[in-house]
Every structure is written in structure tokens, then in C-alpha cells.
C-alpha atoms as a PDB file:
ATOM      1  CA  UNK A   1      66.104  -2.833  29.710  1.00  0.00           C
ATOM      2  CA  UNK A   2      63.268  -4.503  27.825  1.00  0.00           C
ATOM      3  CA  UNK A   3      60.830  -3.312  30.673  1.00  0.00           C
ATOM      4  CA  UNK A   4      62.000   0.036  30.267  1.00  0.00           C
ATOM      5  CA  UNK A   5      61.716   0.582  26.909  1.00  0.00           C
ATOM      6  CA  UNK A   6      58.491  -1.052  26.472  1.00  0.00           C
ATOM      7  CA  UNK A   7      56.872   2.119  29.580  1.00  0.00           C
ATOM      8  CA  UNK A   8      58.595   4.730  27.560  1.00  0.00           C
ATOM      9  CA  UNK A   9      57.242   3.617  24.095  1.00  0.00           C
ATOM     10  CA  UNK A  10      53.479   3.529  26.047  1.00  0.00           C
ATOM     11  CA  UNK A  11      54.369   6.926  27.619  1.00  0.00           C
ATOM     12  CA  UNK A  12      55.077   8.082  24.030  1.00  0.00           C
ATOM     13  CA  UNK A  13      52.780   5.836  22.175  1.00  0.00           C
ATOM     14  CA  UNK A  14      49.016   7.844  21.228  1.00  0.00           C
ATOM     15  CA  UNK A  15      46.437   7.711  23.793  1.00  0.00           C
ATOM     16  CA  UNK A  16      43.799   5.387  21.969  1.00  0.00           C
ATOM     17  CA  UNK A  17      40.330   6.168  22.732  1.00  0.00           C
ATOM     18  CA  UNK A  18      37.003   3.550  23.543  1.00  0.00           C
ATOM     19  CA  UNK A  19      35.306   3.517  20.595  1.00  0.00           C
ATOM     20  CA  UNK A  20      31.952   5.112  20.868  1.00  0.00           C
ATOM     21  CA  UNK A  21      29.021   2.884  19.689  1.00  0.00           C
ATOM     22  CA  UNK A  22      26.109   5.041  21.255  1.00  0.00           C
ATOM     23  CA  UNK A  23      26.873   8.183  19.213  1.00  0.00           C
ATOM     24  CA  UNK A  24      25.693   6.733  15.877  1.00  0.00           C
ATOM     25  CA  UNK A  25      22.681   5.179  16.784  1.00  0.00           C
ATOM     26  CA  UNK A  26      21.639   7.778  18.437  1.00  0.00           C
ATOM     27  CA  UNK A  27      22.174  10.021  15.360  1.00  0.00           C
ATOM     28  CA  UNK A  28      20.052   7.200  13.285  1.00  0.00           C
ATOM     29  CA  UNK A  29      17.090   7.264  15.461  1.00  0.00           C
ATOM     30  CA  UNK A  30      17.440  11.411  15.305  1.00  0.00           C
ATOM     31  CA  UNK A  31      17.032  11.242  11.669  1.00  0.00           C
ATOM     32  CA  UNK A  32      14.292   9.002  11.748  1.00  0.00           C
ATOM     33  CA  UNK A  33      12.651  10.693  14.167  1.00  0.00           C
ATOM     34  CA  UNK A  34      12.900  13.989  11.757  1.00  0.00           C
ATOM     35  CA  UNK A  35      11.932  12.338   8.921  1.00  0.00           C
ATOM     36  CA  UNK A  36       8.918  10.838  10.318  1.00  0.00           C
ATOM     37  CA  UNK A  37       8.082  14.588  11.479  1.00  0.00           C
ATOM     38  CA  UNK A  38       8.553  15.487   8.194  1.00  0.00           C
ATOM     39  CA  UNK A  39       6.508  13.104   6.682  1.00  0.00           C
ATOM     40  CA  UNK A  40       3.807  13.884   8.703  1.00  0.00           C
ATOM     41  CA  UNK A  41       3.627  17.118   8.328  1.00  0.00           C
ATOM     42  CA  UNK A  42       3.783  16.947   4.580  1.00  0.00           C
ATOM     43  CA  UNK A  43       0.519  14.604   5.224  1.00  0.00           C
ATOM     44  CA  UNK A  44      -1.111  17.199   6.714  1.00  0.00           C
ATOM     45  CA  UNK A  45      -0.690  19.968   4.108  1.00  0.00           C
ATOM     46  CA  UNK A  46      -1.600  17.050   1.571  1.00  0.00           C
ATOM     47  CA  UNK A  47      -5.136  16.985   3.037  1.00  0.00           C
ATOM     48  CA  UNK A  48      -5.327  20.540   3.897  1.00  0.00           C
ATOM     49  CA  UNK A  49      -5.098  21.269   0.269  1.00  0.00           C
ATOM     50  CA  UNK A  50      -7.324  18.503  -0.447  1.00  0.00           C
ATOM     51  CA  UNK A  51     -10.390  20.026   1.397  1.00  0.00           C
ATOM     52  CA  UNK A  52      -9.376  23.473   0.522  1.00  0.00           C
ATOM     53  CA  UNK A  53     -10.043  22.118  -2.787  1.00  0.00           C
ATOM     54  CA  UNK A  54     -12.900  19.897  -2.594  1.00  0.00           C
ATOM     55  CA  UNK A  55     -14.656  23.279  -0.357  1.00  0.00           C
ATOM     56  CA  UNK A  56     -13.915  25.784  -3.076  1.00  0.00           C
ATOM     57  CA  UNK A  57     -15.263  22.917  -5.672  1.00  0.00           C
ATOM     58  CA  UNK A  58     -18.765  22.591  -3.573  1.00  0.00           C
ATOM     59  CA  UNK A  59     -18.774  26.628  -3.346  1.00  0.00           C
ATOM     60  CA  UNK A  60     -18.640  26.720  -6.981  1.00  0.00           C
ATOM     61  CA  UNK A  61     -21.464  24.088  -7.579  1.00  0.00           C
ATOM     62  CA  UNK A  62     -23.489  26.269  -4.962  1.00  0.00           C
ATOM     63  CA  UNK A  63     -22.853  29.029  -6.717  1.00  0.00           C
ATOM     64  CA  UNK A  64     -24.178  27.394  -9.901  1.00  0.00           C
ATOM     65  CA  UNK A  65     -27.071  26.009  -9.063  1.00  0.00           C
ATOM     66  CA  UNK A  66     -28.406  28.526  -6.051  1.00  0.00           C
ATOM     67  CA  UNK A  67     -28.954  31.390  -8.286  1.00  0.00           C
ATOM     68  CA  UNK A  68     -31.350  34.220  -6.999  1.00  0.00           C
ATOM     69  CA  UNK A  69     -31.980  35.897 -10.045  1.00  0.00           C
ATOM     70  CA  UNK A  70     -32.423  32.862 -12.065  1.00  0.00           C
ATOM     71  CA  UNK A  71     -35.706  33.475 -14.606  1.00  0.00           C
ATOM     72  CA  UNK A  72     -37.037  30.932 -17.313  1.00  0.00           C
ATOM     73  CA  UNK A  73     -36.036  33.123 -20.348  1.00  0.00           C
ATOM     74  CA  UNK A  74     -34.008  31.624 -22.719  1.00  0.00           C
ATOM     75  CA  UNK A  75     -30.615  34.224 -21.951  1.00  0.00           C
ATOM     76  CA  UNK A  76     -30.692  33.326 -18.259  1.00  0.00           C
ATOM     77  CA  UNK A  77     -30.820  29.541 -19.194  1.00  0.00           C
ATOM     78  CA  UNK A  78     -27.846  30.315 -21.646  1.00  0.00           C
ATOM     79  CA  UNK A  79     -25.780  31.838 -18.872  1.00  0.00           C
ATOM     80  CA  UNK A  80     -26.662  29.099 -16.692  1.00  0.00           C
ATOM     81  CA  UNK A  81     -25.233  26.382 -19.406  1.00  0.00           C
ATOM     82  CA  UNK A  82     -22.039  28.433 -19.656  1.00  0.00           C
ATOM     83  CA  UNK A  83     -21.829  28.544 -16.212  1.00  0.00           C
ATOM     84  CA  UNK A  84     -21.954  24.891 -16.358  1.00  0.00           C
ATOM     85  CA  UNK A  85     -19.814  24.188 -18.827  1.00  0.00           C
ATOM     86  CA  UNK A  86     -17.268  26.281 -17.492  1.00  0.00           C
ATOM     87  CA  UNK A  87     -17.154  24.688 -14.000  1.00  0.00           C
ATOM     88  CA  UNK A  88     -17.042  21.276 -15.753  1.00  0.00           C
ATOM     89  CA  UNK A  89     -13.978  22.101 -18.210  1.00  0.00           C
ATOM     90  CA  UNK A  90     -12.115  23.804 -15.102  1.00  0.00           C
ATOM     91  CA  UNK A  91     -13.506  19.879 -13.076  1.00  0.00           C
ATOM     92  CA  UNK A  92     -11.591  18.273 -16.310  1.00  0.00           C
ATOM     93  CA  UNK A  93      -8.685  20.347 -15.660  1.00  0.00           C
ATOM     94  CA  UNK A  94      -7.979  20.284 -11.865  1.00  0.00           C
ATOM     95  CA  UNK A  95      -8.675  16.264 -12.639  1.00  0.00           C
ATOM     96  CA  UNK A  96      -5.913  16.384 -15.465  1.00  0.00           C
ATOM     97  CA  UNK A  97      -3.259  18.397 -13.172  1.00  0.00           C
ATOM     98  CA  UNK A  98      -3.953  15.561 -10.374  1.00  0.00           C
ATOM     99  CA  UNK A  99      -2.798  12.570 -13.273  1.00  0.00           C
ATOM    100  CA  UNK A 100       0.160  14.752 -14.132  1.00  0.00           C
ATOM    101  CA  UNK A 101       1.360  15.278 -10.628  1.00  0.00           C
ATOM    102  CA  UNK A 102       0.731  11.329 -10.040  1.00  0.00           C
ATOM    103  CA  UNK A 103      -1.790  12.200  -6.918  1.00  0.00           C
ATOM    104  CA  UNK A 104      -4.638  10.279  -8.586  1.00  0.00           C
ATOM    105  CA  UNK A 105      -4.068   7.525 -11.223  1.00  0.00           C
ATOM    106  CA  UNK A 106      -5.697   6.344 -14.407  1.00  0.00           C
ATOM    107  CA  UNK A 107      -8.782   5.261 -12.331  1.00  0.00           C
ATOM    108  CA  UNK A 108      -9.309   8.341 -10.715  1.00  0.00           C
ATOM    109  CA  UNK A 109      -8.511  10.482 -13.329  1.00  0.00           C
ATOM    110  CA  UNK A 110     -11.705   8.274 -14.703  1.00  0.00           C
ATOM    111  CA  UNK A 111     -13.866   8.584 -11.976  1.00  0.00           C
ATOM    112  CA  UNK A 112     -13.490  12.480 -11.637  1.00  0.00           C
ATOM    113  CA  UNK A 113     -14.256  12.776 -15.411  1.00  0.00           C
ATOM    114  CA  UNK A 114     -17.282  10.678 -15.185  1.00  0.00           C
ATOM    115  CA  UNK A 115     -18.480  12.582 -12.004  1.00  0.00           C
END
């Protein structure tokens, strides 16, 4: 009877399943693998903004200092030093938005500024 009873109970009884150790890793490395993509791509914009920058900085400069019409009377020299004083207060700026976003600390704020 014992035999009996103890077939019908596993007849009855839940099918229990192997436990599946392959599915989580494989779900870890996914993510890691996405992050790292991720990452890397945010990298990338990072320095493509960077040059963007650094090229519209040197156009400016250019601008400044490669002047075509540029005569020794005093009003051209005036618009020149506005020029230049404008281009270095918008230098301070950009150099002042890099500190407050935390892409360039105290030492780099200083170096731009000195530049």
C-alpha cells in the first residue's frame, strides 16, 4: 500500500523544474555589454563637442585677428579691442559653464582664464 501511495502522490505531486543558472548570467553580461556601448558612445559625443568647440573657438580668434579691412585709425583699433574683449568675456564664460557642469575643475577653470 505504502508503494502505491507514495507513485500516486508523485503522479499528483508538481513537476519541479532544473533550475536554470545560465539565464542570469547571461542577462548580466547583456547589460554590461550595453552599458559599455553606452558609455562609449557617450565618450564619443563628449569629444565631438569638445572639438566642435575648440574649432568654433580658433574660427573666432581667426576672425579677430585676420581682418582685411583693418586700418591704423584710432576707430578701427577701437573695434578691434571690442572685438577682443568680447571674445575674451564669452572665453570666461564657456570656461565658467565647464566648472558648473564639473567637466573641468578648479585648475582648469584656472588655466582657461589665464589663457
Amino acid at each position: 500500500m505504502a508503494k502505491g501511495a507514495y507513485y500516486a502522490g508523485m503522479a499528483t505531486a508538481p513537476q519541479v523544474k532544473p533550475a536554470d543558472f545560465l539565464t542570469p548570467f547571461q542577462n548580466m553580461l547583456s547589460n554590461l555589454r550595453e552599458d559599455s556601448i553606452r558609455k562609449a558612445k557617450e565618450i564619443e559625443a563628449e569629444k565631438k563637442a569638445d572639438q566642435k568647440f575648440v574649432l568654433s573657438e580658433q574660427d573666432k580668434l581667426n576672425e579677430i585677428t585676420t581682418q582685411t579691412a583693418f586700418d591704423s585709425s584710432l576707430a578701427s583699433l577701437d573695434i578691434a579691442n571690442a572685438k577682443f574683449k568680447e571674445n575674451l568675456n564669452q572665453q570666461f564664460n564657456n570656461a565658467n559653464v565647464l566648472f558648473n557642469t564639473g567637466q573641468i575643475d578648479k585648475s582648469g577653470l584656472k588655466a582657461m582664464n589665464a589663457n
